[in-house]
Protein backbone atom coordinates (compact mmCIF):
# COMPACT_ATOMS: atom_id res chain seq x y z
CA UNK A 1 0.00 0.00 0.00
CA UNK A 2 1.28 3.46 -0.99
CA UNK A 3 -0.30 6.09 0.39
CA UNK A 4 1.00 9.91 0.82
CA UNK A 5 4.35 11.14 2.24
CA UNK A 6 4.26 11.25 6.21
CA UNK A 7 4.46 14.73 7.42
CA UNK A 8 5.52 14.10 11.24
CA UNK A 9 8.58 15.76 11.86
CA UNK A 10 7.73 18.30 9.15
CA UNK A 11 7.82 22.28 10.23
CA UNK A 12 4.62 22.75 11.64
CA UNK A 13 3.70 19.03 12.37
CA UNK A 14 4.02 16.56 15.26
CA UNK A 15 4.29 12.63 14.93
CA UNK A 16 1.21 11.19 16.04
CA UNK A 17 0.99 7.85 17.89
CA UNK A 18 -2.39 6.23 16.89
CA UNK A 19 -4.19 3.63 18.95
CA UNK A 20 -7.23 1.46 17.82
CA UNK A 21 -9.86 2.05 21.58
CA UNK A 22 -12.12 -1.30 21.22
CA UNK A 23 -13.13 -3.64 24.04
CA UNK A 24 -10.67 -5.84 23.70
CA UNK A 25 -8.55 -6.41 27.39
CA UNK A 26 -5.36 -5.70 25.91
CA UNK A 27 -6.54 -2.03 24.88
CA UNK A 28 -5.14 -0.85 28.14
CA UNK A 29 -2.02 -2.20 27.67
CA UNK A 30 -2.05 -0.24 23.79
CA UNK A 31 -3.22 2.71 25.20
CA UNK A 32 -0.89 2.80 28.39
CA UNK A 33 1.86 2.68 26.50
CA UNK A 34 1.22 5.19 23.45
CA UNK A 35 0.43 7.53 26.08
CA UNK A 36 3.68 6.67 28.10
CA UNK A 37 5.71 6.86 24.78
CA UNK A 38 3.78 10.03 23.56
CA UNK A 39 4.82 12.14 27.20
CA UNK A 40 8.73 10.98 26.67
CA UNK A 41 9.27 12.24 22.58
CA UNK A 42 6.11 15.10 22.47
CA UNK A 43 4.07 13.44 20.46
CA UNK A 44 0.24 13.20 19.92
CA UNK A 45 -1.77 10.67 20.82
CA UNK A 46 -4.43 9.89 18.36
CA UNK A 47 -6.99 7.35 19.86
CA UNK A 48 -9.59 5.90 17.03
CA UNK A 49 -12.86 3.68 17.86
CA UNK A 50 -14.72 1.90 15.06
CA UNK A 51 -18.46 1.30 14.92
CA UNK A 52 -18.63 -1.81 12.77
CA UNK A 53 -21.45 -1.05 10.44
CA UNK A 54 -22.26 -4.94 9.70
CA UNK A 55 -23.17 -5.98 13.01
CA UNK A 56 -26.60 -3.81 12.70
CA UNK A 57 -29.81 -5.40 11.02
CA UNK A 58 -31.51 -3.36 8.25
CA UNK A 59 -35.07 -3.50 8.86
CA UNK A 60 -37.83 -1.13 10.75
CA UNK A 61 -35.07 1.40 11.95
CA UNK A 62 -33.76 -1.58 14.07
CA UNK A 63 -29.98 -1.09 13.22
CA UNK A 64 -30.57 2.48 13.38
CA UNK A 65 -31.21 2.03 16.89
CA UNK A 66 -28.49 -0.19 17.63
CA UNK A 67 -25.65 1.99 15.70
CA UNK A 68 -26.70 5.11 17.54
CA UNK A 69 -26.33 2.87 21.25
CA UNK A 70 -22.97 1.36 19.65
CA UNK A 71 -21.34 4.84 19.32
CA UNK A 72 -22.54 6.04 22.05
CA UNK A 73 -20.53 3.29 23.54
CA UNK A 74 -17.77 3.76 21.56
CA UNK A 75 -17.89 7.66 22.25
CA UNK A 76 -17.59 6.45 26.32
CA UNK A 77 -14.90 4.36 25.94
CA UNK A 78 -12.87 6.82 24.04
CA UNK A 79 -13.05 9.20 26.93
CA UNK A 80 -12.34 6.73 29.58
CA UNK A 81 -9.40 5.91 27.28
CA UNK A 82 -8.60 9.70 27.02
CA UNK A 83 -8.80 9.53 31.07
CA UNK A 84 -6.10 6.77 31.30
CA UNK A 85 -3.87 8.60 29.26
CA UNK A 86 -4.08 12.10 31.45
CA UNK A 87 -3.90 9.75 34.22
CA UNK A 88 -1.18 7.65 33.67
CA UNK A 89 0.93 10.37 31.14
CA UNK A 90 -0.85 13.96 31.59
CA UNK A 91 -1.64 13.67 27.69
CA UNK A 92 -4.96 14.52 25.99
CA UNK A 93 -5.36 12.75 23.24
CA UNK A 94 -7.30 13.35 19.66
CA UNK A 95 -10.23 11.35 19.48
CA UNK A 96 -12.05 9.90 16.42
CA UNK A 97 -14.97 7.95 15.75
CA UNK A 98 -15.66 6.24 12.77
CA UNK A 99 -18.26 3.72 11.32
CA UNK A 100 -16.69 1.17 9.06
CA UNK A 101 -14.33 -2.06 9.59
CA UNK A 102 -11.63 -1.75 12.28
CA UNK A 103 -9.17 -2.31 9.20
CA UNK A 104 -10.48 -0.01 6.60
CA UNK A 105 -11.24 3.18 8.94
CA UNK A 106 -7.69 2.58 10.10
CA UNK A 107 -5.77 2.98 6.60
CA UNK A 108 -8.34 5.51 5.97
CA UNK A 109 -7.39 7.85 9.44
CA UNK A 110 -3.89 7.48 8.44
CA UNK A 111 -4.63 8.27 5.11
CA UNK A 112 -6.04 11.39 5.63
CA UNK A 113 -3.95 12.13 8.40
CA UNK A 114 -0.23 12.71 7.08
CA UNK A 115 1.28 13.42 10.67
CA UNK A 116 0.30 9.43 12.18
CA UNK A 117 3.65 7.95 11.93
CA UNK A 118 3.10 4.64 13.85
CA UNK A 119 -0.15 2.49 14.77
CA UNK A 120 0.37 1.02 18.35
CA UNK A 121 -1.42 -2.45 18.93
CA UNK A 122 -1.44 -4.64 21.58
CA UNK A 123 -1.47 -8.77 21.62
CA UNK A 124 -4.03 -10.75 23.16
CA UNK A 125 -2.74 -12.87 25.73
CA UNK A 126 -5.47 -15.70 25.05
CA UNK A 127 -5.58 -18.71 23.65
CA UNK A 128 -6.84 -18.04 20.69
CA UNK A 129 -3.76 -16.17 19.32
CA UNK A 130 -2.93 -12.08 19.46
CA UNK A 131 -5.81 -11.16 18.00
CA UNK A 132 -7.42 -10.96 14.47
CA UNK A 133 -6.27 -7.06 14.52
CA UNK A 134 -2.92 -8.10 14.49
CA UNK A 135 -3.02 -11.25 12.45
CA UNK A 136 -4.62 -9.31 9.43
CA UNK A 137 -1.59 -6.15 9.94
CA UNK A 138 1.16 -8.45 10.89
CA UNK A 139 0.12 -10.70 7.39
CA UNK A 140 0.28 -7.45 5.13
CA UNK A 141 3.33 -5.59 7.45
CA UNK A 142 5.40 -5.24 3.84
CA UNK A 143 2.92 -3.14 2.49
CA UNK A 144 1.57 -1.78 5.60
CA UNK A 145 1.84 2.40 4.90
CA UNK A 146 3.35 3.10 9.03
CA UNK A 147 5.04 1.40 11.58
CA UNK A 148 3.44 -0.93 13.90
CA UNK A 149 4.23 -1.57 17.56
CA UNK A 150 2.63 -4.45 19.29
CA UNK A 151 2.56 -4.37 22.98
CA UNK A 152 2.58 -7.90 24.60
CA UNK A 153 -1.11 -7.87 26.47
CA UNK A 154 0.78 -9.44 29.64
CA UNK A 155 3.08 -6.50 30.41
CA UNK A 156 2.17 -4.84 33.57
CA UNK A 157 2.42 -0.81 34.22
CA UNK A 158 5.84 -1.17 35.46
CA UNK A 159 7.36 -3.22 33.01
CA UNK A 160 5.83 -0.88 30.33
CA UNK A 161 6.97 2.47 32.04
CA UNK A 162 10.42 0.11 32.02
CA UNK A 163 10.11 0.43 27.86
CA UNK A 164 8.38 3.23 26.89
């Protein structure tokens, strides 16, 4: 995937650290440490939730219903999100919410944002593997248009202040 020239460290921009908020339990673990990372090199932290369009029914206003509760949703955990990170880093992040698929709105935020310069992930820590997030990125990585971090899901606080 090519997609236009990253602006970050341009005159007049900032490198922005951007973090997929879902409902995953890993999340934190993403989240703690962009915001970590983000306090140590001035950076922004850009924190995007996705409303998955195909989940709702189309009939009688049904999934109308249902997308307006799932944003709301996603609209709350953004700002408990944006809470950790002035918690745990005295950032405030940029917030977006977008309707889509998780991996679509993603390329599309960095896409139209020339200044995100690295998409911070973190790995499940079940059984069933890291996560289909990070499958589906870490299968197309060579054409993937930023950098990825993955945080390991099973690194506590300290061992992330310890990194980031």
């Amino acid at each position: 995937m090519v997609g236009k020239t990253r602006r970050s460290y341009e005159p007049g921009h900032r490198p922005k650290f951007l973090v997929l908020v879902d409902a995953t339990e890993e999340c934190d673990r993403a989240v703690y440490f962009a915001a970590r990372r983000v306090s140590r090199t001035g950076a922004t932290l850009m924190m995007l939730a996705v409303v998955d369009s195909s989940d709702f029914p189309n009939w009688l206003g049904v999934g109308d219903v249902m997308q307006a509760e799932a944003q709301a949703e996603a609209e709350a955990a953004l700002e408990r999100y944006a809470g950790r990170a002035r918690t745990v880093a005295g950032v405030e992040p940029e917030r977006a919410l977008r309707i889509g698929t998780k991996a679509e709105e993603i390329l599309k935020l960095i896409e139209d944002d020339p200044d995100i310069a690295i998409l911070v992930l973190a790995a499940g820590t079940g059984s069933e593997g890291p996560g289909p997030l990070v499958t589906m990125i870490a299968s197309t990585a060579a054409a993937f248009p930023i950098p990825v971090a993955i945080v390991p899901g099973s690194l506590s606080d300290a061992e992330i202040d310890a990194l980031a």
